[in-house]
PDB file of N, CA and C in Angstrom:
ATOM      1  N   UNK A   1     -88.786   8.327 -38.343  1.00  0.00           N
ATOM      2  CA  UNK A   1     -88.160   7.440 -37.378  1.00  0.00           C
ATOM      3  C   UNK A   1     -86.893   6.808 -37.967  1.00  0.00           C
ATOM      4  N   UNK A   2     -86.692   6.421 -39.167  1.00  0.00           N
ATOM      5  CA  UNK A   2     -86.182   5.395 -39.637  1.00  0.00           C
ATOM      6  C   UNK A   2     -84.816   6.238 -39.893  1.00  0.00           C
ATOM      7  N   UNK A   3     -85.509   7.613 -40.586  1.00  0.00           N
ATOM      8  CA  UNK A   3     -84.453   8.667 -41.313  1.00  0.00           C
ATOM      9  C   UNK A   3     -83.645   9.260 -40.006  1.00  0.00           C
ATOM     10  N   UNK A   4     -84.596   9.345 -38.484  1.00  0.00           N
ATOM     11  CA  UNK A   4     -84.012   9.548 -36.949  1.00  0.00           C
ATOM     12  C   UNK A   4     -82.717   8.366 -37.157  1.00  0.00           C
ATOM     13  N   UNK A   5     -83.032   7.518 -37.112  1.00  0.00           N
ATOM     14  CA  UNK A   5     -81.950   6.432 -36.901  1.00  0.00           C
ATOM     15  C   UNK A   5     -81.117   6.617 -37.519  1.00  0.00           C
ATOM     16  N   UNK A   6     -80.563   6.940 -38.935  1.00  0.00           N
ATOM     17  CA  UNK A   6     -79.659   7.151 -39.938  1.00  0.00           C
ATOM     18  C   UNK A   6     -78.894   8.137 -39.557  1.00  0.00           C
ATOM     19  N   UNK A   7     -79.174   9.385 -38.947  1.00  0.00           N
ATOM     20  CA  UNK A   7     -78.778  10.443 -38.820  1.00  0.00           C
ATOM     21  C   UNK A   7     -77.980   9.666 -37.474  1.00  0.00           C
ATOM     22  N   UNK A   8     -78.414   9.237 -36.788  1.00  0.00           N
ATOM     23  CA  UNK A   8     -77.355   9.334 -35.568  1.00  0.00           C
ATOM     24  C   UNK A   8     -76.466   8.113 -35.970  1.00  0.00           C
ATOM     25  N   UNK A   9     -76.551   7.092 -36.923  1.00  0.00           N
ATOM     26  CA  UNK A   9     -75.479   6.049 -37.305  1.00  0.00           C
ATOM     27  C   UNK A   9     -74.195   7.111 -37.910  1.00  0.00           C
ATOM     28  N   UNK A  10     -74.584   7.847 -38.733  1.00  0.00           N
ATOM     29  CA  UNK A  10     -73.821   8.901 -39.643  1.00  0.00           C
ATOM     30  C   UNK A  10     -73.280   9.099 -38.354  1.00  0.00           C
ATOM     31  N   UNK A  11     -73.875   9.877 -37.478  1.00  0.00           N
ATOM     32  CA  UNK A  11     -72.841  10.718 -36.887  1.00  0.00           C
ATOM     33  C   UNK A  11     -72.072  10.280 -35.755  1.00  0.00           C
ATOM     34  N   UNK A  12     -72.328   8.788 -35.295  1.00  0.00           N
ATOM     35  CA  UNK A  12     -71.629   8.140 -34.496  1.00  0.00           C
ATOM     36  C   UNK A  12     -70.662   7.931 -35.480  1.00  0.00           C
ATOM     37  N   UNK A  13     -70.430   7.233 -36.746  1.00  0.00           N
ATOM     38  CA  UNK A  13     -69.491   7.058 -37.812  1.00  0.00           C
ATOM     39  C   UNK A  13     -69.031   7.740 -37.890  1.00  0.00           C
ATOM     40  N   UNK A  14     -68.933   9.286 -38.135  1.00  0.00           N
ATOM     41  CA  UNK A  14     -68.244  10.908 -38.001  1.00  0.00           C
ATOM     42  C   UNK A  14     -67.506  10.550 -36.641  1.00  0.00           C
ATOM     43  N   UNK A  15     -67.972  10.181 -35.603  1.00  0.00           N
ATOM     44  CA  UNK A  15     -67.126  10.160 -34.539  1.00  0.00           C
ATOM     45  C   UNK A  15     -66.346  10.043 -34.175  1.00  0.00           C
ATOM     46  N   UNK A  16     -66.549   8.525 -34.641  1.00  0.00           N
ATOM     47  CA  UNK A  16     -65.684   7.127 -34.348  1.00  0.00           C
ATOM     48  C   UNK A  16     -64.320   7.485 -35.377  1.00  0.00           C
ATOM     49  N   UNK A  17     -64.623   8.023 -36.636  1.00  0.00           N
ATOM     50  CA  UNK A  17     -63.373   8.109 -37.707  1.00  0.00           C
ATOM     51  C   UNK A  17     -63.213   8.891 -36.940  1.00  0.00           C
ATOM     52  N   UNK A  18     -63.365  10.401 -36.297  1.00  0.00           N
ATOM     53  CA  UNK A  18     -62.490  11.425 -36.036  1.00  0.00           C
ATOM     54  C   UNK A  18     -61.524  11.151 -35.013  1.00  0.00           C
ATOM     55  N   UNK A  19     -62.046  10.096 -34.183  1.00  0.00           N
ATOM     56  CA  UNK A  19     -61.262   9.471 -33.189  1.00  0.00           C
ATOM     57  C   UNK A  19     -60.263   8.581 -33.482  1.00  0.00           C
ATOM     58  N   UNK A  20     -60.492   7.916 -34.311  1.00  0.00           N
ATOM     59  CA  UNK A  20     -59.393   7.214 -35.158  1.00  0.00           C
ATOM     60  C   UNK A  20     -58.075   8.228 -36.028  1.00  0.00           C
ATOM     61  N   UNK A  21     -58.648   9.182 -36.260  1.00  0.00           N
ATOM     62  CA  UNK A  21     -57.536   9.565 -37.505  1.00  0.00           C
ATOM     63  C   UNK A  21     -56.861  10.567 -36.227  1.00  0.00           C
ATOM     64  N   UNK A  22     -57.487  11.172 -34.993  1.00  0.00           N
ATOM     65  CA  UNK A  22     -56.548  11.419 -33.455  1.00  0.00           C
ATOM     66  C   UNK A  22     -55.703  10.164 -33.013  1.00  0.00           C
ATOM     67  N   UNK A  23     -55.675   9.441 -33.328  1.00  0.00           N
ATOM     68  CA  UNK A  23     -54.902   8.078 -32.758  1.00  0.00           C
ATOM     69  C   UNK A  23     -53.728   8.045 -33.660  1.00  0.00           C
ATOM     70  N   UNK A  24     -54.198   7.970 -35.087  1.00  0.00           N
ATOM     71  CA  UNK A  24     -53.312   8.075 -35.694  1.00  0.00           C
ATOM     72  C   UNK A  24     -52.710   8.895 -36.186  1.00  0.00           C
ATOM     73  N   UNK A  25     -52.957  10.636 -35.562  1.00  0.00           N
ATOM     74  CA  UNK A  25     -52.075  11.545 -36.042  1.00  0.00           C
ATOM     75  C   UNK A  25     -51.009  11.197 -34.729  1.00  0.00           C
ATOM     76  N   UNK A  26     -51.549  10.846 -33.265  1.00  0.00           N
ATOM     77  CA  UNK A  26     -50.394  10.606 -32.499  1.00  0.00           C
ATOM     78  C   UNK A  26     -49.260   8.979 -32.785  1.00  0.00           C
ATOM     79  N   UNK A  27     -50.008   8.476 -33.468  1.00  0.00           N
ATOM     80  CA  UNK A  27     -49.547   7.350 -33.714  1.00  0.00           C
ATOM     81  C   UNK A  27     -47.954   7.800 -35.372  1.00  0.00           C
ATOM     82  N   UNK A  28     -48.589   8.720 -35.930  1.00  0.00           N
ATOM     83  CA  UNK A  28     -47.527   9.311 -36.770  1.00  0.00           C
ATOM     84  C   UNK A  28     -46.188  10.230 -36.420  1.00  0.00           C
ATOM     85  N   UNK A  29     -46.927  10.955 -34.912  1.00  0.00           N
ATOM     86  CA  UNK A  29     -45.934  11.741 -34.415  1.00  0.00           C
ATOM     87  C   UNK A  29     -45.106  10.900 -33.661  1.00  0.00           C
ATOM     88  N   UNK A  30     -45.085   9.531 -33.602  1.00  0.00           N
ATOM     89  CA  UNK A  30     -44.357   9.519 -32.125  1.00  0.00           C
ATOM     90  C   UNK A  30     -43.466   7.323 -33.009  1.00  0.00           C
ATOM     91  N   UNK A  31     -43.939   7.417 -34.009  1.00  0.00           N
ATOM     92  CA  UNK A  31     -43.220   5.871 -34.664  1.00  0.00           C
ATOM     93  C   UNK A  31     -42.013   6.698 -35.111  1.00  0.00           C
ATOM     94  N   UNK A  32     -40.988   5.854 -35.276  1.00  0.00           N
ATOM     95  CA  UNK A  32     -39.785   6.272 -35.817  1.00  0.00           C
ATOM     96  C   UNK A  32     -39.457   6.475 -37.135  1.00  0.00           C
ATOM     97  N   UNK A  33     -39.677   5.790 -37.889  1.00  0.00           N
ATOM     98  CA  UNK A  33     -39.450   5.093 -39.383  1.00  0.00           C
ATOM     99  C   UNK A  33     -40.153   5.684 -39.903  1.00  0.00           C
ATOM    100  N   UNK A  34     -39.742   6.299 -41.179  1.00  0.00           N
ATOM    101  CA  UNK A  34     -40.748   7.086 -42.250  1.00  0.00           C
ATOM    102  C   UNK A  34     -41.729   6.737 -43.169  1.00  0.00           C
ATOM    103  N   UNK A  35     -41.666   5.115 -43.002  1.00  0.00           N
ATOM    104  CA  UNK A  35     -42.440   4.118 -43.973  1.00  0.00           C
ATOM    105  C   UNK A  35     -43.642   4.152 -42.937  1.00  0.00           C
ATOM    106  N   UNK A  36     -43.274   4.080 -41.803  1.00  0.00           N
ATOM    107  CA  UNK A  36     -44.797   3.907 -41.234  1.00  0.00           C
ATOM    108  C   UNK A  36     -45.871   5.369 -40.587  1.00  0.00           C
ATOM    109  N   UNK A  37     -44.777   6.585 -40.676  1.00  0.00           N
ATOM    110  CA  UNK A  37     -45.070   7.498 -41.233  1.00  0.00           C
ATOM    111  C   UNK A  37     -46.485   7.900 -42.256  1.00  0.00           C
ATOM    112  N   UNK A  38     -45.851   7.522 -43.861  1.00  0.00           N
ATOM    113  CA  UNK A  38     -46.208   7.277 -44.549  1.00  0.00           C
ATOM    114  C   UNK A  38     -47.762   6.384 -44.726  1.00  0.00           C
ATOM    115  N   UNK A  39     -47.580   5.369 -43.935  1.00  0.00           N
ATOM    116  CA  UNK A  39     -48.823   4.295 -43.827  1.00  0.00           C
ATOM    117  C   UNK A  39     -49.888   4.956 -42.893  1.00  0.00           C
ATOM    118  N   UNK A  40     -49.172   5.981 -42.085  1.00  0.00           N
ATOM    119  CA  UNK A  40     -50.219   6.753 -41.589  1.00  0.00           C
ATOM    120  C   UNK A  40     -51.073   7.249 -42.067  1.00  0.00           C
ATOM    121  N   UNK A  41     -50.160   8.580 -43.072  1.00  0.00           N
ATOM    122  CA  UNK A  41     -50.673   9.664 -43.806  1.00  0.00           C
ATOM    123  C   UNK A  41     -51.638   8.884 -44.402  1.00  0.00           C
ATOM    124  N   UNK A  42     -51.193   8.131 -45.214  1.00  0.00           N
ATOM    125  CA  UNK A  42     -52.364   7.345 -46.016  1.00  0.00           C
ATOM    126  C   UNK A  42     -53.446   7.058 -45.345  1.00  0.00           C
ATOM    127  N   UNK A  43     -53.496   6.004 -44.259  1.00  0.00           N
ATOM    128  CA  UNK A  43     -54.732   5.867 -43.582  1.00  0.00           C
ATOM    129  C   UNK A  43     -55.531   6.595 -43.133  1.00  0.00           C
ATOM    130  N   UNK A  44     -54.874   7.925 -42.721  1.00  0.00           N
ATOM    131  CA  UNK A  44     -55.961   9.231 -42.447  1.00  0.00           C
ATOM    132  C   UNK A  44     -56.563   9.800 -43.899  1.00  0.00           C
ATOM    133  N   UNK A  45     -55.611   9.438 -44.543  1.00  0.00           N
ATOM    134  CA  UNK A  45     -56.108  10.127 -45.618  1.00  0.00           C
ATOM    135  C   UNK A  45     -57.297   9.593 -46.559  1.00  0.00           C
ATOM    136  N   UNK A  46     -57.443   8.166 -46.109  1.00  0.00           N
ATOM    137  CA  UNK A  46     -58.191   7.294 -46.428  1.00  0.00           C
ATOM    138  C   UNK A  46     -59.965   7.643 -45.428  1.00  0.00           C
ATOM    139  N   UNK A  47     -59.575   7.692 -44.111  1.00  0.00           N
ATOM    140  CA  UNK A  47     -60.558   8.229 -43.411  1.00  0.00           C
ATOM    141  C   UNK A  47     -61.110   9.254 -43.826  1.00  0.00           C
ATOM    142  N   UNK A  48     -60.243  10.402 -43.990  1.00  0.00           N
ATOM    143  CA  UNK A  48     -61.199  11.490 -44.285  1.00  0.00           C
ATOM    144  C   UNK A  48     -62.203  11.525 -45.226  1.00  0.00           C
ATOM    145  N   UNK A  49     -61.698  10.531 -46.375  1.00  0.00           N
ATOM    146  CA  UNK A  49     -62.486  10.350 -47.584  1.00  0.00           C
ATOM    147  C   UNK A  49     -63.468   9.422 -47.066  1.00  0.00           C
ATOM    148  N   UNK A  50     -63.623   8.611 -46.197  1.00  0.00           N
ATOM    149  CA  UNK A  50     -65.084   7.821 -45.797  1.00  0.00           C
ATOM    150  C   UNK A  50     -65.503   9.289 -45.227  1.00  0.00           C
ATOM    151  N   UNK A  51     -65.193  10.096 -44.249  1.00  0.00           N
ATOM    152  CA  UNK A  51     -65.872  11.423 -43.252  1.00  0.00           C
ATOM    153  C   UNK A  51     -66.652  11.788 -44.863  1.00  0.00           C
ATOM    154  N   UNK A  52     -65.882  12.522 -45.839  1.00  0.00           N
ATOM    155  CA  UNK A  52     -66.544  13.321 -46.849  1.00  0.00           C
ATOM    156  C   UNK A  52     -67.779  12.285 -47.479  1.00  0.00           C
ATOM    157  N   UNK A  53     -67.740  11.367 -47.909  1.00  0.00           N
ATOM    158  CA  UNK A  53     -68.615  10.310 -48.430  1.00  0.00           C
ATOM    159  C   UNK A  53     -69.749   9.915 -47.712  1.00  0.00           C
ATOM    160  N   UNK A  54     -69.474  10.108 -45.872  1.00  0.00           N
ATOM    161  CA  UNK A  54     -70.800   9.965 -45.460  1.00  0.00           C
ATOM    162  C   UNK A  54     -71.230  11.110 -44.783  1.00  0.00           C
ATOM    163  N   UNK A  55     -70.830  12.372 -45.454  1.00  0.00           N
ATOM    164  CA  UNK A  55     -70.993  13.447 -45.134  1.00  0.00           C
ATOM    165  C   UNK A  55     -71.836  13.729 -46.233  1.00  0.00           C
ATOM    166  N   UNK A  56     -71.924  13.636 -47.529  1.00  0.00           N
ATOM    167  CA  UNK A  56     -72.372  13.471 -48.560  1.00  0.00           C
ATOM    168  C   UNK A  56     -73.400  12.614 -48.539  1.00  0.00           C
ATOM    169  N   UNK A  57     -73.852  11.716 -48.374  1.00  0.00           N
ATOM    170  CA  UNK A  57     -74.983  10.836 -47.666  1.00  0.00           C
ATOM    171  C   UNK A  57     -75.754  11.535 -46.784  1.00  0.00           C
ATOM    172  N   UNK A  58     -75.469  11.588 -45.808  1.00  0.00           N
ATOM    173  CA  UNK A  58     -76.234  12.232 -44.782  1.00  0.00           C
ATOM    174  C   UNK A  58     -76.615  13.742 -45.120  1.00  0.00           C
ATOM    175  N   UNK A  59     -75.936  14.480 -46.070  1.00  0.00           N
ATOM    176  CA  UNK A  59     -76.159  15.850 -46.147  1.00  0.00           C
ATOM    177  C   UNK A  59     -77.414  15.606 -47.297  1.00  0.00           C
ATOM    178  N   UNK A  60     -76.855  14.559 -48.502  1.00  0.00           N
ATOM    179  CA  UNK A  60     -77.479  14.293 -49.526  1.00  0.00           C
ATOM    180  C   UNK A  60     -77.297  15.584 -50.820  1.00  0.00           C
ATOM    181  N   UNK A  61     -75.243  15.610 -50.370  1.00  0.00           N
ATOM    182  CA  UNK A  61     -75.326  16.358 -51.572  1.00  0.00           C
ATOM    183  C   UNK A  61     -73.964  15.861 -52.333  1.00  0.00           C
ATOM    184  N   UNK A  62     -74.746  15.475 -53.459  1.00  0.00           N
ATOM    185  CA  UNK A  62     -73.926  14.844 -54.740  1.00  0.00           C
ATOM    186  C   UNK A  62     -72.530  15.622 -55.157  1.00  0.00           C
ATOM    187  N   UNK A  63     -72.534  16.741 -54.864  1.00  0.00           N
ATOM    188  CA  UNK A  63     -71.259  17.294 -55.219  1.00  0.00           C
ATOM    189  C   UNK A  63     -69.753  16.982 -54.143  1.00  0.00           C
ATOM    190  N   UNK A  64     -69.868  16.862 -53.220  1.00  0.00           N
ATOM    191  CA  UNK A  64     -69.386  16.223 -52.029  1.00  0.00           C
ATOM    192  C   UNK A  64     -68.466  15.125 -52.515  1.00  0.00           C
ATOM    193  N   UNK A  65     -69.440  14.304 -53.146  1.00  0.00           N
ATOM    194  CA  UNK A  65     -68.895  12.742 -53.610  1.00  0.00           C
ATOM    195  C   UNK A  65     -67.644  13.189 -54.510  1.00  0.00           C
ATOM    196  N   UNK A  66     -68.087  14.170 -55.442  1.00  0.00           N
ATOM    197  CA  UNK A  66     -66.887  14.820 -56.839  1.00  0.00           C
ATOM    198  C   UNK A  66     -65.510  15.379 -55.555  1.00  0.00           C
ATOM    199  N   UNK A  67     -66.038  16.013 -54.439  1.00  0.00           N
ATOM    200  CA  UNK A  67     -64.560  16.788 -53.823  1.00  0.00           C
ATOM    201  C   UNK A  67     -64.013  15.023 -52.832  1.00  0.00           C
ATOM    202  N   UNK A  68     -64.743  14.170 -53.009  1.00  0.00           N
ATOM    203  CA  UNK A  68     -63.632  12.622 -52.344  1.00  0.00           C
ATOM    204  C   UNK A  68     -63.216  12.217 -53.272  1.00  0.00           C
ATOM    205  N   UNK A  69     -63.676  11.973 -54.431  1.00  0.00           N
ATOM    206  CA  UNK A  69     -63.139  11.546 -55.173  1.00  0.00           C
ATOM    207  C   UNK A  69     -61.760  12.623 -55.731  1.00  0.00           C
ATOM    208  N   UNK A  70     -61.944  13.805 -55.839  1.00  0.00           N
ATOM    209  CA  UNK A  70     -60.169  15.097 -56.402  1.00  0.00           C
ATOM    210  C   UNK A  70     -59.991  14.675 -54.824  1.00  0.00           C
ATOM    211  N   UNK A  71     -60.434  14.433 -53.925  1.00  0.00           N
ATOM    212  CA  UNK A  71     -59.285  14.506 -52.882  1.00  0.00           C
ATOM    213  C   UNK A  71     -58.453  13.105 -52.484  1.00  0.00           C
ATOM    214  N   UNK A  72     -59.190  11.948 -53.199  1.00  0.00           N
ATOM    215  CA  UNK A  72     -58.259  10.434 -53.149  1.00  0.00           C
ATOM    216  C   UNK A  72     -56.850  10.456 -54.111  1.00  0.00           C
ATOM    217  N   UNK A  73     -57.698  11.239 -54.957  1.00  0.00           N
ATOM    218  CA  UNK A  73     -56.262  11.178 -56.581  1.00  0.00           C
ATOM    219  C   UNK A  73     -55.182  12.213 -56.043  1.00  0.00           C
ATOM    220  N   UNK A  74     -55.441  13.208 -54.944  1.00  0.00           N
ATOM    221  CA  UNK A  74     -54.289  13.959 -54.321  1.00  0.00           C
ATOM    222  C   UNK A  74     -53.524  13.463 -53.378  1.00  0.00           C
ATOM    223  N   UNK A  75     -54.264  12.383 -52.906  1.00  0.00           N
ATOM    224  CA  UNK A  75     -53.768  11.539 -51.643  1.00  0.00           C
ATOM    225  C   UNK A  75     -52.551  10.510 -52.285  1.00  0.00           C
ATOM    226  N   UNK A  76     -53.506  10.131 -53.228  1.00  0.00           N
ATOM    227  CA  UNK A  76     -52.586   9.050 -53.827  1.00  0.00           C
ATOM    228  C   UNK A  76     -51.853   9.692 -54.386  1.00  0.00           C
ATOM    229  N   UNK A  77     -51.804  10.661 -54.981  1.00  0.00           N
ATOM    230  CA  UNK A  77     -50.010  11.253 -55.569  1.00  0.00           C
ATOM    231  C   UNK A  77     -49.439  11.860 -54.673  1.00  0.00           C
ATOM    232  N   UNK A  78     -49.809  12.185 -53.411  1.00  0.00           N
ATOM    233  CA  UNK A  78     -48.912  13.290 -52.398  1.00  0.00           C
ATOM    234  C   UNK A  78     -48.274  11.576 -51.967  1.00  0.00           C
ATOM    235  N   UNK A  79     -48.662  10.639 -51.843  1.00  0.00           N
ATOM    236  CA  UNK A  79     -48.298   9.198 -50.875  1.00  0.00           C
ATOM    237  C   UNK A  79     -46.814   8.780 -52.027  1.00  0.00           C
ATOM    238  N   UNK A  80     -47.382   8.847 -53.319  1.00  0.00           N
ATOM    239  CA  UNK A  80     -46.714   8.257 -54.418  1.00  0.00           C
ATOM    240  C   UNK A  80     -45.032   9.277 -54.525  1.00  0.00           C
ATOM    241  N   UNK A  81     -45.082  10.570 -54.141  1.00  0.00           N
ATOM    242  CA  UNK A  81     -44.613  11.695 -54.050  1.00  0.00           C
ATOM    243  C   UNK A  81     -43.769  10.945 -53.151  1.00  0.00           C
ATOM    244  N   UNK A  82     -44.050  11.124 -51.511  1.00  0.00           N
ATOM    245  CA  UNK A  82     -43.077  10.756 -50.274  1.00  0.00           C
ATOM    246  C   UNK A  82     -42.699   9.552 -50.807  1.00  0.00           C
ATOM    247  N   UNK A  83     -43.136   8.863 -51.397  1.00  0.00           N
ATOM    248  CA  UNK A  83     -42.629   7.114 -50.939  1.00  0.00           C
ATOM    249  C   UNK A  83     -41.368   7.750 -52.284  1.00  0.00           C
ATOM    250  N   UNK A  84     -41.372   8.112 -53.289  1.00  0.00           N
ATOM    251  CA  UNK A  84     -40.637   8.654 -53.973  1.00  0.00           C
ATOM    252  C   UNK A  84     -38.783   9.743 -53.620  1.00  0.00           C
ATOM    253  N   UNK A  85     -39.104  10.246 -53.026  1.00  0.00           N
ATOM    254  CA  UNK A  85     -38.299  11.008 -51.958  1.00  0.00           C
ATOM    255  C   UNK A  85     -38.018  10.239 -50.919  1.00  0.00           C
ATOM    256  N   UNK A  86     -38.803   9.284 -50.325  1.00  0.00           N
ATOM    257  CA  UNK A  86     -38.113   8.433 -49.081  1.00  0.00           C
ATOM    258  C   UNK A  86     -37.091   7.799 -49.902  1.00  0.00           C
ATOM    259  N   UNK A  87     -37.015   6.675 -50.838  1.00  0.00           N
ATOM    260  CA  UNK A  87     -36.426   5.911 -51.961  1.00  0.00           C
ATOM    261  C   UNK A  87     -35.160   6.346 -52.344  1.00  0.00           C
ATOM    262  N   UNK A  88     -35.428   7.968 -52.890  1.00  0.00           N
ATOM    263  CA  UNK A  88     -34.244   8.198 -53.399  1.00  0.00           C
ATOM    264  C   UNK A  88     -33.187   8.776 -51.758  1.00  0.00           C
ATOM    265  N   UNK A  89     -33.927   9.251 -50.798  1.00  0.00           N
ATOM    266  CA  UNK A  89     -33.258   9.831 -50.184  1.00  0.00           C
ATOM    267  C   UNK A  89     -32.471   8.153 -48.802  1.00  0.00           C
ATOM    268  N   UNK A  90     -32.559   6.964 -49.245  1.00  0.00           N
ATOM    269  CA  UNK A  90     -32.349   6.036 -48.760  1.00  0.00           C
ATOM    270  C   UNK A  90     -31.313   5.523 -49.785  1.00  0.00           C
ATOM    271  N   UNK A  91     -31.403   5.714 -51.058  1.00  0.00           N
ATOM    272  CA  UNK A  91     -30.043   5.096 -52.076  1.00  0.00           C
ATOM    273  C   UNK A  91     -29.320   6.106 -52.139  1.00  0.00           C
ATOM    274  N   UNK A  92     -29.816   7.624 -51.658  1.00  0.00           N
ATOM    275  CA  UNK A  92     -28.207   8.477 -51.381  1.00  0.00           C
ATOM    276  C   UNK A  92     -27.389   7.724 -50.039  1.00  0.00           C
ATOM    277  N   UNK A  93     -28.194   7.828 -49.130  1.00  0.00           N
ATOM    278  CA  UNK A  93     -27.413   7.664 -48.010  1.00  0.00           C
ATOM    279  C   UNK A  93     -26.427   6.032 -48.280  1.00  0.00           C
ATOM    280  N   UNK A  94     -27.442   4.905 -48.874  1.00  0.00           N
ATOM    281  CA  UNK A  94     -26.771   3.746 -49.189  1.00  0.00           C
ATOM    282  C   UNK A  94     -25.548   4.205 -50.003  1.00  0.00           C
ATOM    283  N   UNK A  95     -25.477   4.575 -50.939  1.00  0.00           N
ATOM    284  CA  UNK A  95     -24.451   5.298 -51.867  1.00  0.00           C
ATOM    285  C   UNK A  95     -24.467   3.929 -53.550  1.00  0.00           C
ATOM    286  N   UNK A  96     -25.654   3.997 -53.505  1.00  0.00           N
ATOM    287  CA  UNK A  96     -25.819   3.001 -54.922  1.00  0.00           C
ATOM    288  C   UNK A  96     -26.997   3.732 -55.880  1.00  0.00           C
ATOM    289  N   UNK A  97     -26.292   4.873 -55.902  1.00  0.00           N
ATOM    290  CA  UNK A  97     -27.002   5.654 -57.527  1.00  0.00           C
ATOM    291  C   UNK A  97     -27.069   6.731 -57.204  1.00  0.00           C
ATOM    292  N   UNK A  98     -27.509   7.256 -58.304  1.00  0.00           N
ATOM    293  CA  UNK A  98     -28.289   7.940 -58.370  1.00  0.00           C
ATOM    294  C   UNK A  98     -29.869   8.353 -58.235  1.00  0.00           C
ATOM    295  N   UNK A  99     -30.087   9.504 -57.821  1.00  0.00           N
ATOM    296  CA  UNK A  99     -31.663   9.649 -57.208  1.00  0.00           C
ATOM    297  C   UNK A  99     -32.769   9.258 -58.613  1.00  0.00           C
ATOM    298  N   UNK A 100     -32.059   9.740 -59.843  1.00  0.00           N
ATOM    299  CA  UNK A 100     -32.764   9.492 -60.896  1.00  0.00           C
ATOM    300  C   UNK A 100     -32.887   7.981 -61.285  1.00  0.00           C
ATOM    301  N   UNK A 101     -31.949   7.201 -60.833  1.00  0.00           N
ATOM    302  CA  UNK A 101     -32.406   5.592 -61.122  1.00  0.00           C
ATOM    303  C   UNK A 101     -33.571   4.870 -60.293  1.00  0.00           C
ATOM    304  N   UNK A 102     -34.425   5.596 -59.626  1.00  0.00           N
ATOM    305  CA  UNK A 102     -35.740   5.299 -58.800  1.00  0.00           C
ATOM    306  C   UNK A 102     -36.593   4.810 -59.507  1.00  0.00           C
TER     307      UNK A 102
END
């Protein structure tokens, strides 16, 4: 009964994020500004890693947890990456440096 109940919290939670990170892929296609862009990517990217984590729970398999965790440290350098390239490609256009003084 109890383990009945768990299973359908999980998968209302599966839901509810998948519906969220649809909001915010239209919410990425359609803002102007590349910073908030950016705050997107991240936040989905943040979701998916709760999807894998309580996918891993509910499946009850420990290896799962190891592919959220290589997939946060990719998130965070693909994020660290753009915000990197947004930066320099904003002090070309300003015309105060070089891309290497970032």
């Amino acid at each position: 009964m109890l383990e009945e109940a768990y299973r359908v919290l999980y998968t209302l939670s599966l839901l509810i994020l998948a519906v969220l990170i649809l909001v915010l892929l239209i919410r990425a296609a359609t803002v102007r500004r590349p910073t908030d862009r950016i705050i997107c990517v991240n936040m989905i990217s943040a979701m998916v890693i709760a999807m894998i984590v309580l996918l891993s729970v509910m499946l009850r398999e420990g290896y799962l947890m190891d592919a959220a965790l290589l997939y946060a440290a990719m998130s965070f350098l693909a994020v660290m990456v753009f915000c990197r390239i947004w930066l320099s490609t904003e002090r070309r256009k300003k015309g105060k440096g070089d891309a290497a003084d970032v």
